[in-house]
N, C-alpha and C. Protein backbone atom coordinates (compact mmCIF):
# COMPACT_ATOMS: atom_id res chain seq x y z
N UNK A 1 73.62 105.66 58.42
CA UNK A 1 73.26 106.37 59.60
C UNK A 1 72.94 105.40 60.74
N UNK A 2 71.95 104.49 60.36
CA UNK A 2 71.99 103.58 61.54
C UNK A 2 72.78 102.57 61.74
N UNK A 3 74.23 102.26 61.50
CA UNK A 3 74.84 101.76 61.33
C UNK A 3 76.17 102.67 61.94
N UNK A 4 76.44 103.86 62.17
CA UNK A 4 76.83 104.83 63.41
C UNK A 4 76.22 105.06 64.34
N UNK A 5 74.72 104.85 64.46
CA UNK A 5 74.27 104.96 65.81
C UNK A 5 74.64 103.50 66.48
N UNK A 6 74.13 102.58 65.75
CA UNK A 6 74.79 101.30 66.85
C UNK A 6 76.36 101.40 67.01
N UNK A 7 77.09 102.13 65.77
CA UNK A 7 78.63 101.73 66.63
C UNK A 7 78.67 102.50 67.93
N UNK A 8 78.49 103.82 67.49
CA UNK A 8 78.37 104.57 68.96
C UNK A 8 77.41 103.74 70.15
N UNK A 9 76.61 103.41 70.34
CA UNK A 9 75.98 102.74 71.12
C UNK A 9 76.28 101.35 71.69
N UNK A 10 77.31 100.76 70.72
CA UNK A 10 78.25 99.94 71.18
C UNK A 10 79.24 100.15 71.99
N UNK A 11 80.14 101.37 72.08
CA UNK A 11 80.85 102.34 72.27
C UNK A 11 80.26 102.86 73.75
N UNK A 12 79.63 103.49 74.07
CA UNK A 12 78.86 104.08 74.96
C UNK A 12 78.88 103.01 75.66
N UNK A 13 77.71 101.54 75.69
CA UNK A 13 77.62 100.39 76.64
C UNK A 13 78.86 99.49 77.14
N UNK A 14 80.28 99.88 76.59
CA UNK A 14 81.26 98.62 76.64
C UNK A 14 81.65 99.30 78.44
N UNK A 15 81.84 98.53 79.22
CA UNK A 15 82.03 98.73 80.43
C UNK A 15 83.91 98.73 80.44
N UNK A 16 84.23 99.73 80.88
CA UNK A 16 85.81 99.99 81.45
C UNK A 16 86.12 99.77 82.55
N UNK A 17 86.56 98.95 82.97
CA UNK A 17 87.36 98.38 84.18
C UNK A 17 88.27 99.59 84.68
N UNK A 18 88.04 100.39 85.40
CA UNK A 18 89.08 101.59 85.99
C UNK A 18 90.43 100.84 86.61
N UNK A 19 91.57 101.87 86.65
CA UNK A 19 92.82 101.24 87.21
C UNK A 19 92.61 101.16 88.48
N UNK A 20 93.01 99.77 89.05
CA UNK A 20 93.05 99.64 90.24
C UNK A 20 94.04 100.70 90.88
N UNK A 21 93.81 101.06 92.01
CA UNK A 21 94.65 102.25 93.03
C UNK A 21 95.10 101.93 94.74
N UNK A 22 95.79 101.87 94.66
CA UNK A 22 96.68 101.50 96.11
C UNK A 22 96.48 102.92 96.56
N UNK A 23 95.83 102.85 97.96
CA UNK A 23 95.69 104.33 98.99
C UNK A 23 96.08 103.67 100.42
N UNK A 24 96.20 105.06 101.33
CA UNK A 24 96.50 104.82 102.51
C UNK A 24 96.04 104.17 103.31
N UNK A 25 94.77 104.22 103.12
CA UNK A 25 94.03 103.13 103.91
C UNK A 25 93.77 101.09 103.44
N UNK A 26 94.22 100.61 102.65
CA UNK A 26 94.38 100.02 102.19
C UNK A 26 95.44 99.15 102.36
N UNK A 27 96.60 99.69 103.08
CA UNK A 27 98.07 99.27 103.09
C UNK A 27 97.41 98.82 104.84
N UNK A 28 98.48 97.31 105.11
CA UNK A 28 97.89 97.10 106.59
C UNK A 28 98.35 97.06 107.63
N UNK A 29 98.63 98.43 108.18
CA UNK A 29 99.28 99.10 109.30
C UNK A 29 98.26 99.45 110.73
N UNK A 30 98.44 98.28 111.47
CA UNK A 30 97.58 98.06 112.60
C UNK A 30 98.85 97.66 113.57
N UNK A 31 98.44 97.81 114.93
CA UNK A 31 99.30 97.52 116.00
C UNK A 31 99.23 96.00 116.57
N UNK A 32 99.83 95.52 116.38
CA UNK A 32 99.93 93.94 116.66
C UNK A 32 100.44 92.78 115.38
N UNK A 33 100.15 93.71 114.02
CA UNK A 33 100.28 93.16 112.54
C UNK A 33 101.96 92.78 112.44
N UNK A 34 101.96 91.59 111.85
CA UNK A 34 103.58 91.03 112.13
C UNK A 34 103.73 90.87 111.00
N UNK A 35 105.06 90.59 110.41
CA UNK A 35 105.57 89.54 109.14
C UNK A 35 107.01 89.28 109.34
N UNK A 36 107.00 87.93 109.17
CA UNK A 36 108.35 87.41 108.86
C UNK A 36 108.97 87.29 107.48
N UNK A 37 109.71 87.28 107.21
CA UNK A 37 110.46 87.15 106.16
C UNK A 37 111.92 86.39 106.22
N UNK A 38 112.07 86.08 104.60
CA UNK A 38 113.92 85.26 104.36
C UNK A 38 114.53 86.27 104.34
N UNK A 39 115.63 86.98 105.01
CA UNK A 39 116.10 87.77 104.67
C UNK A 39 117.51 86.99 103.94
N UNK A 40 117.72 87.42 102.70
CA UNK A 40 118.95 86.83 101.93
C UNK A 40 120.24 87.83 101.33
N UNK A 41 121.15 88.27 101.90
CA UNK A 41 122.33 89.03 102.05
C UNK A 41 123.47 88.50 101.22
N UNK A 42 123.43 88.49 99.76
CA UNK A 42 124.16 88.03 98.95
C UNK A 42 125.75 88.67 99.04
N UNK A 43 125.77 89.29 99.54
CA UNK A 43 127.37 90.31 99.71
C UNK A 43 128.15 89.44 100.86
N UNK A 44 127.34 89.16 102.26
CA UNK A 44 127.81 88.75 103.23
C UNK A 44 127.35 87.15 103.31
N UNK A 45 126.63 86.69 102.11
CA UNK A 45 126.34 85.16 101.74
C UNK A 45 125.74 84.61 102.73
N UNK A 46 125.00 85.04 103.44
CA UNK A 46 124.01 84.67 105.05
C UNK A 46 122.46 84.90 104.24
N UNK A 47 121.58 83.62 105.45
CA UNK A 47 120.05 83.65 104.86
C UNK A 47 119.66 83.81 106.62
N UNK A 48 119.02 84.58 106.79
CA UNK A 48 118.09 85.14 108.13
C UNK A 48 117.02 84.90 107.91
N UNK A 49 116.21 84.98 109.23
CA UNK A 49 115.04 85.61 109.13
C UNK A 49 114.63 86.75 110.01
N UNK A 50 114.11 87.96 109.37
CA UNK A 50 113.23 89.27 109.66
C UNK A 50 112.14 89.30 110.14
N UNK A 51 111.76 89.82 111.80
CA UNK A 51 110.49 89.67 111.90
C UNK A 51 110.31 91.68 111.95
N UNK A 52 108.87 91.96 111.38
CA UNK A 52 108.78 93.15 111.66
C UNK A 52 107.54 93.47 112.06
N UNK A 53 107.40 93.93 113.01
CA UNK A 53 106.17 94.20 113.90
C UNK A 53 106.07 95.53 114.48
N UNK A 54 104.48 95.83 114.44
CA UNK A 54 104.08 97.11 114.61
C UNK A 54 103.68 96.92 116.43
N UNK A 55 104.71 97.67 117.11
CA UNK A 55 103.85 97.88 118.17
C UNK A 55 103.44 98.65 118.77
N UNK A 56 103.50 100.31 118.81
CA UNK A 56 102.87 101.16 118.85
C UNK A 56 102.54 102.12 117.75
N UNK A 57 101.52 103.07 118.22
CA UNK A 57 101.25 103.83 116.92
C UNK A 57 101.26 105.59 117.76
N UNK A 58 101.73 106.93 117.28
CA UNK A 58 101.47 108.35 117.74
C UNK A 58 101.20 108.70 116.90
N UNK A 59 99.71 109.18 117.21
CA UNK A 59 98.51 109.87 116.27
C UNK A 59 99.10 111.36 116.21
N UNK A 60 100.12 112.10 115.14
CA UNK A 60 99.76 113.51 115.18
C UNK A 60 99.62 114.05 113.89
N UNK A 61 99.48 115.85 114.20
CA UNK A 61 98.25 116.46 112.89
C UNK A 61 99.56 115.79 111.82
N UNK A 62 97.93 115.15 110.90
CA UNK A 62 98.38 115.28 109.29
C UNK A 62 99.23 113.42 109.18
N UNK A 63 99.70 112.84 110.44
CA UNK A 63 100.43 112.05 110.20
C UNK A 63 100.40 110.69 111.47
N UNK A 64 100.63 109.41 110.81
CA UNK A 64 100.71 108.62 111.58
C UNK A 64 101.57 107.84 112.03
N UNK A 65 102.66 107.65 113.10
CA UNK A 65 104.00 107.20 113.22
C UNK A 65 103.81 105.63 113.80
N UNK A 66 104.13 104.81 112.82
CA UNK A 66 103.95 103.18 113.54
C UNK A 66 105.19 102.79 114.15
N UNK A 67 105.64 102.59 115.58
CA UNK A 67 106.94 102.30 115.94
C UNK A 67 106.61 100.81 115.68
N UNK A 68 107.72 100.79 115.34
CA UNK A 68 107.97 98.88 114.93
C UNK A 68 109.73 98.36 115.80
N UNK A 69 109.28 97.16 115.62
CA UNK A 69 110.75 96.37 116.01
C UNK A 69 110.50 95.43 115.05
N UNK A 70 112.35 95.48 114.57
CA UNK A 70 112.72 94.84 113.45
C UNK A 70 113.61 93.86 113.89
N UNK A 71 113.84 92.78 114.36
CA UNK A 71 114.12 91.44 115.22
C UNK A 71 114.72 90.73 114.03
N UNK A 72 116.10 90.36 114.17
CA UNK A 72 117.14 89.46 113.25
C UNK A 72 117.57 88.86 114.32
N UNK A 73 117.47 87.46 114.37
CA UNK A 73 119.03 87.27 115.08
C UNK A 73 118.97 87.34 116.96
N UNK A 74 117.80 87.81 117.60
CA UNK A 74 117.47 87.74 118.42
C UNK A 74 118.12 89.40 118.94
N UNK A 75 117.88 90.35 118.13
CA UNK A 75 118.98 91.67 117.84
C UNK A 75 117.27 92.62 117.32
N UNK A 76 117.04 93.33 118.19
CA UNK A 76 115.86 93.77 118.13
C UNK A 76 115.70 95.22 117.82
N UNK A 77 116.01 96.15 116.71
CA UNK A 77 116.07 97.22 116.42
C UNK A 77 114.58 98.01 116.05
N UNK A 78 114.85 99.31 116.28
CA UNK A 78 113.69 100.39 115.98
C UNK A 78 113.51 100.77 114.93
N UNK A 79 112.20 101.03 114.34
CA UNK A 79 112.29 102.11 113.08
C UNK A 79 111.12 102.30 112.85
N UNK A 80 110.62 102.99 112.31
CA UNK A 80 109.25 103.93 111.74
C UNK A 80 108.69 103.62 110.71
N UNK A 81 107.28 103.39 110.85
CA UNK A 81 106.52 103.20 109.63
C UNK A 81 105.71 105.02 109.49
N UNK A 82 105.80 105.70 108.46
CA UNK A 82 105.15 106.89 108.95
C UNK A 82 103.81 106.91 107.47
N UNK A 83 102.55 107.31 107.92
CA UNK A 83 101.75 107.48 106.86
C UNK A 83 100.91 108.45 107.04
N UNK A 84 100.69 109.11 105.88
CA UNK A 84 99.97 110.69 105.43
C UNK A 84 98.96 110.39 104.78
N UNK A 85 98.29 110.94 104.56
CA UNK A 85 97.02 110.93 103.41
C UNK A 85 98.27 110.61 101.96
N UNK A 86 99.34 110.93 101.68
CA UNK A 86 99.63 111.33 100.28
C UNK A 86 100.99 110.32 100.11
N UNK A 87 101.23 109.73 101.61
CA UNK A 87 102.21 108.98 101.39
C UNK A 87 102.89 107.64 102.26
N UNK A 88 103.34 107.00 101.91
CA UNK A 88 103.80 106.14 103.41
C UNK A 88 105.48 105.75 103.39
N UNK A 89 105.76 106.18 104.40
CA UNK A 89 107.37 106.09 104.25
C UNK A 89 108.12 105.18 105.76
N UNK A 90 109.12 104.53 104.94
CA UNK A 90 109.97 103.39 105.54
C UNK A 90 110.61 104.04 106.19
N UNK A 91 111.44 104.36 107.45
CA UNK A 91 112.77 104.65 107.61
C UNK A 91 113.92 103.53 107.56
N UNK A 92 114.82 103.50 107.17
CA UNK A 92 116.01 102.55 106.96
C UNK A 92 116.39 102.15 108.46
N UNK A 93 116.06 100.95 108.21
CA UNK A 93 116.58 99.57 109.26
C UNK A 93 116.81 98.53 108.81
N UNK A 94 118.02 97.57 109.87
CA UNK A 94 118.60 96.68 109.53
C UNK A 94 119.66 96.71 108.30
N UNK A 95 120.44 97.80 108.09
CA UNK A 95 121.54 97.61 107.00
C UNK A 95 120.53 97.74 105.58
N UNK A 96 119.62 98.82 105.67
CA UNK A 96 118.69 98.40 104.66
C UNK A 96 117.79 97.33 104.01
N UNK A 97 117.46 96.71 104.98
CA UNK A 97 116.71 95.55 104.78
C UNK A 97 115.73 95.74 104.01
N UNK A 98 114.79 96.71 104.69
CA UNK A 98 113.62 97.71 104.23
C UNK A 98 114.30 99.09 104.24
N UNK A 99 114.74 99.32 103.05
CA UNK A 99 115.54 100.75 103.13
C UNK A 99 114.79 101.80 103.06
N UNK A 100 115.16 103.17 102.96
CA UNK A 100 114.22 104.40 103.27
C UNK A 100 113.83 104.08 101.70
N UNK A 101 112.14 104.25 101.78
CA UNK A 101 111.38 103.68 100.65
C UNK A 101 109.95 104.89 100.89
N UNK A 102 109.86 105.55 100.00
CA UNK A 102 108.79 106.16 100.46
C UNK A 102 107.47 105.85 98.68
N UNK A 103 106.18 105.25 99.24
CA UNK A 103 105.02 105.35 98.30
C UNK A 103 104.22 106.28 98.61
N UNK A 104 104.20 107.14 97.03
CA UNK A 104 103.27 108.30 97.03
C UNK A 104 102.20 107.40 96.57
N UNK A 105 101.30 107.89 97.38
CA UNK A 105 99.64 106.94 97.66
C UNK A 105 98.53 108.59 97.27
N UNK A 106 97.48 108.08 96.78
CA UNK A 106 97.09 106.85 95.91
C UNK A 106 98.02 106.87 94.55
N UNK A 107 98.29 105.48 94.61
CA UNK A 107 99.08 105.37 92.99
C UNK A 107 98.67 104.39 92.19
N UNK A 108 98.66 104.20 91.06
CA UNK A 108 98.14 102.56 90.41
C UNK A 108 99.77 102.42 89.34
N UNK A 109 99.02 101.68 88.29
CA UNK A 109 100.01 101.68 87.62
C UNK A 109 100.92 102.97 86.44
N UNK A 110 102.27 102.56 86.37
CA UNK A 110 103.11 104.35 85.41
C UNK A 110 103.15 105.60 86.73
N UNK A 111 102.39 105.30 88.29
CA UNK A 111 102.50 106.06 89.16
C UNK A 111 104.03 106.47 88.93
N UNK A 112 104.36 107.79 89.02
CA UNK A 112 105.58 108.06 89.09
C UNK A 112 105.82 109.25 90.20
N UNK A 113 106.44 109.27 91.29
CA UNK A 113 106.85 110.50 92.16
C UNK A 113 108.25 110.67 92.28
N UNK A 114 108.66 111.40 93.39
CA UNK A 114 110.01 112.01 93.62
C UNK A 114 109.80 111.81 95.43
N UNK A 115 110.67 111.17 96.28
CA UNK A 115 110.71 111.44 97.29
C UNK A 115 110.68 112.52 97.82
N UNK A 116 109.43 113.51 98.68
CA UNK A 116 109.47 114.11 99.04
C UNK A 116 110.31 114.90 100.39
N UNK A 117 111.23 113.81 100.95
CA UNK A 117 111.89 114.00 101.86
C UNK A 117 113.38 115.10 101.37
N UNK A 118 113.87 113.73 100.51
CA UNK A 118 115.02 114.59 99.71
C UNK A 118 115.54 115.02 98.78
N UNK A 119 113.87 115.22 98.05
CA UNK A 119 113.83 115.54 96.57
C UNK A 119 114.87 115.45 95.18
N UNK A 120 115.09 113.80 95.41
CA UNK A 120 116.17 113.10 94.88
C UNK A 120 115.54 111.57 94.32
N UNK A 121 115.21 111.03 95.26
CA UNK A 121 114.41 109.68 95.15
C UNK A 121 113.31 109.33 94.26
N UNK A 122 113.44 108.59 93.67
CA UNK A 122 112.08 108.02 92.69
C UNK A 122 111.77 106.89 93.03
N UNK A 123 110.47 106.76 92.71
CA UNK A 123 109.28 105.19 92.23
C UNK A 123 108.92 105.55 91.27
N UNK A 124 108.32 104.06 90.79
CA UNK A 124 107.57 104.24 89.65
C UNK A 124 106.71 102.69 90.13
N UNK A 125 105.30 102.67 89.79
CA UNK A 125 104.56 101.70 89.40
C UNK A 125 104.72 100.79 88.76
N UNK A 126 105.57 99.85 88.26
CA UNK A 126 105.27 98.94 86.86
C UNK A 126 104.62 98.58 86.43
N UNK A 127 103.62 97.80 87.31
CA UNK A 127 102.85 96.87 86.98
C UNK A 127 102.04 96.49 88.20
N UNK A 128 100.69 95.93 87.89
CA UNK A 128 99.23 95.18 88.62
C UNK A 128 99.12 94.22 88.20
N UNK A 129 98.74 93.02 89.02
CA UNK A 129 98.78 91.59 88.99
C UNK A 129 97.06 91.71 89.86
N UNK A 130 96.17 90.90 89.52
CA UNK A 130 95.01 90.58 89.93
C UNK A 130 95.09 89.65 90.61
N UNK A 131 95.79 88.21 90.12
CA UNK A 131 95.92 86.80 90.58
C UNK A 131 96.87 86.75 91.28
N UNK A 132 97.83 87.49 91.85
CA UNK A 132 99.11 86.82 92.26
C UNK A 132 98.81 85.69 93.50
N UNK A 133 99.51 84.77 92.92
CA UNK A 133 99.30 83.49 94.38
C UNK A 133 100.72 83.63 95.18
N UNK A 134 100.22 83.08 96.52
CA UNK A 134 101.17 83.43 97.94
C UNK A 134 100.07 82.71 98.99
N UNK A 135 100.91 81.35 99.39
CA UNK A 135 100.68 80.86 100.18
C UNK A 135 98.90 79.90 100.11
N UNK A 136 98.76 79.83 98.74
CA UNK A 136 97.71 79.22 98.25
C UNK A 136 96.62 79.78 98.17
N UNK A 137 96.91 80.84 98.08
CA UNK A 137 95.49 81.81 98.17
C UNK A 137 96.09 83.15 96.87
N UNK A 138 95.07 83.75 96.34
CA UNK A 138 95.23 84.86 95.15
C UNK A 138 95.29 86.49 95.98
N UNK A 139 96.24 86.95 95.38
CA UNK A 139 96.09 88.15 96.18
C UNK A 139 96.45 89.11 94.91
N UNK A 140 95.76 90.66 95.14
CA UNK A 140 96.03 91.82 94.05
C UNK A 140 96.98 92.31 94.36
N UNK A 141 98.28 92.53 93.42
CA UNK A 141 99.57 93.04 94.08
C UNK A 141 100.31 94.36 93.03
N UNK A 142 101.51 95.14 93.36
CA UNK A 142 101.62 96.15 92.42
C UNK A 142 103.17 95.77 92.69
N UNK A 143 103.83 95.96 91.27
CA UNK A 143 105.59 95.65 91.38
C UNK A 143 105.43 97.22 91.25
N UNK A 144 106.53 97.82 92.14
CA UNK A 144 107.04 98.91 92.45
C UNK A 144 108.44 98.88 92.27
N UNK A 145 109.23 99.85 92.06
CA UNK A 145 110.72 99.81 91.50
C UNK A 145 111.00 101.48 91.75
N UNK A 146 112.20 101.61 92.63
CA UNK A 146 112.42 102.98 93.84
C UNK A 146 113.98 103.09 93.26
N UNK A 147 114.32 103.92 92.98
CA UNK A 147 115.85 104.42 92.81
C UNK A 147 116.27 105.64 93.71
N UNK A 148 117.92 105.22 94.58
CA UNK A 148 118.18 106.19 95.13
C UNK A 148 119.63 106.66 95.32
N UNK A 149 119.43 107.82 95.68
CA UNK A 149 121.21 108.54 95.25
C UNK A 149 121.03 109.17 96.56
N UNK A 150 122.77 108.78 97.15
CA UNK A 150 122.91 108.81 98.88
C UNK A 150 124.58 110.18 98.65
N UNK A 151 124.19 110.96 98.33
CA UNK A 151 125.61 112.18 97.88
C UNK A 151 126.87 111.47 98.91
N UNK A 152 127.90 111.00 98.00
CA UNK A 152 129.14 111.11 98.45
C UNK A 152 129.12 109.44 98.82
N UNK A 153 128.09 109.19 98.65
CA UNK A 153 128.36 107.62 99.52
C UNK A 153 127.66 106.56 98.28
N UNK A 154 126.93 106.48 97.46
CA UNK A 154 126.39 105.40 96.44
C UNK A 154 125.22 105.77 95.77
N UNK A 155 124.66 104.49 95.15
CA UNK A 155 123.37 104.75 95.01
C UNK A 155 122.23 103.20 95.21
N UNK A 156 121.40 103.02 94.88
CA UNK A 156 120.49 101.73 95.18
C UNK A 156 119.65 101.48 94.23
N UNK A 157 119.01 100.49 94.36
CA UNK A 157 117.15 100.25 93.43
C UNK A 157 116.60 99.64 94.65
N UNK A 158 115.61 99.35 94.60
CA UNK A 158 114.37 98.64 95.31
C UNK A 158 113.33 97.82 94.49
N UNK A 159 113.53 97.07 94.35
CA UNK A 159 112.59 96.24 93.86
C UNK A 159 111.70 95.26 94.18
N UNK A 160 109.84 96.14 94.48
CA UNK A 160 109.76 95.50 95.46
C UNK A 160 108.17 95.06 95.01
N UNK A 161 107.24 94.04 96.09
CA UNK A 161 106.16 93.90 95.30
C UNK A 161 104.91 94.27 96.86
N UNK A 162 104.33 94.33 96.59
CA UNK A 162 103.62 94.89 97.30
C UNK A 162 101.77 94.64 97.28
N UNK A 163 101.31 93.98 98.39
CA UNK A 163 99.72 93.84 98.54
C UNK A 163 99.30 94.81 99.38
N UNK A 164 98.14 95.31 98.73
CA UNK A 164 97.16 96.35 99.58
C UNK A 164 96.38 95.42 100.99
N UNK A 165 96.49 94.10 100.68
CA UNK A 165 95.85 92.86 101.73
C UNK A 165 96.98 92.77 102.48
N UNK A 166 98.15 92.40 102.17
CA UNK A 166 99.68 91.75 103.34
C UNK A 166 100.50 93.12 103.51
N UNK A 167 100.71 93.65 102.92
CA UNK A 167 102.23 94.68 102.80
C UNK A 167 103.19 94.49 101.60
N UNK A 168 104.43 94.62 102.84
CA UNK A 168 105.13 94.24 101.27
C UNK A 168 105.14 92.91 101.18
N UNK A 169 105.45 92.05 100.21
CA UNK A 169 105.89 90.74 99.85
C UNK A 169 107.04 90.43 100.02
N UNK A 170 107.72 90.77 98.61
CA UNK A 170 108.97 90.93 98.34
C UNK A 170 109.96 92.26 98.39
N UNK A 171 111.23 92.54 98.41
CA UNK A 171 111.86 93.24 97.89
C UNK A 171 113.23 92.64 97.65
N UNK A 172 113.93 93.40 97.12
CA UNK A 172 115.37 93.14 96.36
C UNK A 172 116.34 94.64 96.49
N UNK A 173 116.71 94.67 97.45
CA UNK A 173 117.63 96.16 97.39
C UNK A 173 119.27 95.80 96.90
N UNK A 174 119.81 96.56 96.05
CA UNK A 174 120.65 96.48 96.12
C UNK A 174 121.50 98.05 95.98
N UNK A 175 122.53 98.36 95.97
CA UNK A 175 123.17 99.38 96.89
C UNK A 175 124.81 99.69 96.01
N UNK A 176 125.21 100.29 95.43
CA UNK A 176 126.84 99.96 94.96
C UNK A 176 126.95 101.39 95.51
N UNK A 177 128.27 101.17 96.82
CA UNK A 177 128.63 102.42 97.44
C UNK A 177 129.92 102.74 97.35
N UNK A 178 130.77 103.33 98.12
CA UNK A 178 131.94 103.60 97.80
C UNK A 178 132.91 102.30 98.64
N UNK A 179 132.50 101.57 99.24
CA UNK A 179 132.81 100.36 99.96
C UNK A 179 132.50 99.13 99.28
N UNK A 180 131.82 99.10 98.47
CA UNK A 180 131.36 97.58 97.58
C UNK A 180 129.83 97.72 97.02
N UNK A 181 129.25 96.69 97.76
CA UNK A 181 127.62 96.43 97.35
C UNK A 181 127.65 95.86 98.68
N UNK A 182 125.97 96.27 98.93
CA UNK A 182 124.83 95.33 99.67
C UNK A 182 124.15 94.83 98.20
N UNK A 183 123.36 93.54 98.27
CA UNK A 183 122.41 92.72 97.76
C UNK A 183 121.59 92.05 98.80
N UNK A 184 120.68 92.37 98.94
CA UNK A 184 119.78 92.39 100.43
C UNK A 184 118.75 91.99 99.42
N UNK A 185 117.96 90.64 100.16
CA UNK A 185 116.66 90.07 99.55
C UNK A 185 115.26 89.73 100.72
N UNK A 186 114.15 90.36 100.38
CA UNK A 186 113.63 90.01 101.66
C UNK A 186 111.93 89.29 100.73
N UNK A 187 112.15 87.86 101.54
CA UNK A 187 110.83 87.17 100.64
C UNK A 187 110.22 86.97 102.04
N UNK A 188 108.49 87.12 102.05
CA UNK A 188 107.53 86.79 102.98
C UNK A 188 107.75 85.18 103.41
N UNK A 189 107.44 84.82 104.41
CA UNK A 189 107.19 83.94 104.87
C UNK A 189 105.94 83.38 105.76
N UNK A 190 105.53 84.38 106.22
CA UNK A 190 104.45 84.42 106.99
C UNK A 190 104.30 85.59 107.23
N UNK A 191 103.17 85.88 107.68
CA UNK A 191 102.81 87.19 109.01
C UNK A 191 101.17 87.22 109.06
N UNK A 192 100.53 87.77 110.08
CA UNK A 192 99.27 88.14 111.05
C UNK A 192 98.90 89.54 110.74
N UNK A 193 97.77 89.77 110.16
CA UNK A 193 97.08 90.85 110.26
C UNK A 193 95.78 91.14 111.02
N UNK A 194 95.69 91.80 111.63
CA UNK A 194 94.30 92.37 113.05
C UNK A 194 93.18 92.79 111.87
């Protein structure tokens, strides 16, 4: 008998580390916040660099629209960062650089959704890293992995990594359509957060 009360009481005191959780507020979408990146285009065998910057933001109900410019090349294109309480979504710019990518937030790890846009699209969570190093410093990061089907024209993956401190890090899109493949690689290089 006393020999089940201490297991239980062993049991009871062991402290559980809860899953870490990536939410909306967490991800760092401020107006002035930059990042560069390698952009690496294995199809068309070219290495760039991507700058993507937030420079305005329209506050409406339920939702927040970050206009950004996405700068290759001295070639300065538009596109949308949009975030909800439940989600944050890419719109596709630059030939899919950052392709339409949407994270259902809050998610941790085995997170699994369905793009709510075109109820076709998946993520899934893989995996949480505590230590990941970048740029000599440790940062908490989540590998994310997005599959998508474009009717009549291909399909893609996304493979991408992602800090609740920087954004994204990395990604890896690749694409087999009815024209060939994109293989689109985009690694951090720098960027500024407010």
């Amino acid at each position: 008998m006393l020999m089940v009360a201490l297991l239980m009481g062993a049991c009871y005191n062991r402290h559980i580390e809860p899953e870490p959780l990536f939410t909306a507020e967490d991800f760092p979408l401020k107006v002035g916040n930059w990042w560069r990146y390698r952009l690496t285009d294995d199809e068309n065998n070219t290495v760039d660099t991507l700058l993507m910057r937030i420079d305005s933001v329209e506050y409406t109900v339920g939702e927040n629209r970050f206009h950004c410019s996405f700068i290759k090349n001295n070639i300065n294109e538009r596109g949308q960062i949009r975030k909800r309480d439940t989600v944050i979504y890419y719109f596709p710019v630059l030939n899919y650089a950052i392709a339409d990518f949407t994270l259902g937030i809050p998610c941790g790890v085995d997170s699994f959704f369905i793009n709510r846009v075109n109820g076709r699209d998946t993520v899934r969570v893989l995996s949480y890293e505590k230590e990941y190093e970048l740029f000599g410093k440790k940062y908490e990061t989540f590998h994310v992995k997005g599959s998508m089907i474009l009717p009549g024209f291909g399909r893609g993956t996304n493979d991408m990594r992602i800090s609740p401190d920087i954004g994204i890090i990395s990604n890896d899109s690749y694409f087999d359509y009815i024209f060939g493949y994109m293989d689109i690689k985009l690694e951090l290089i720098e960027y500024h957060i407010e």
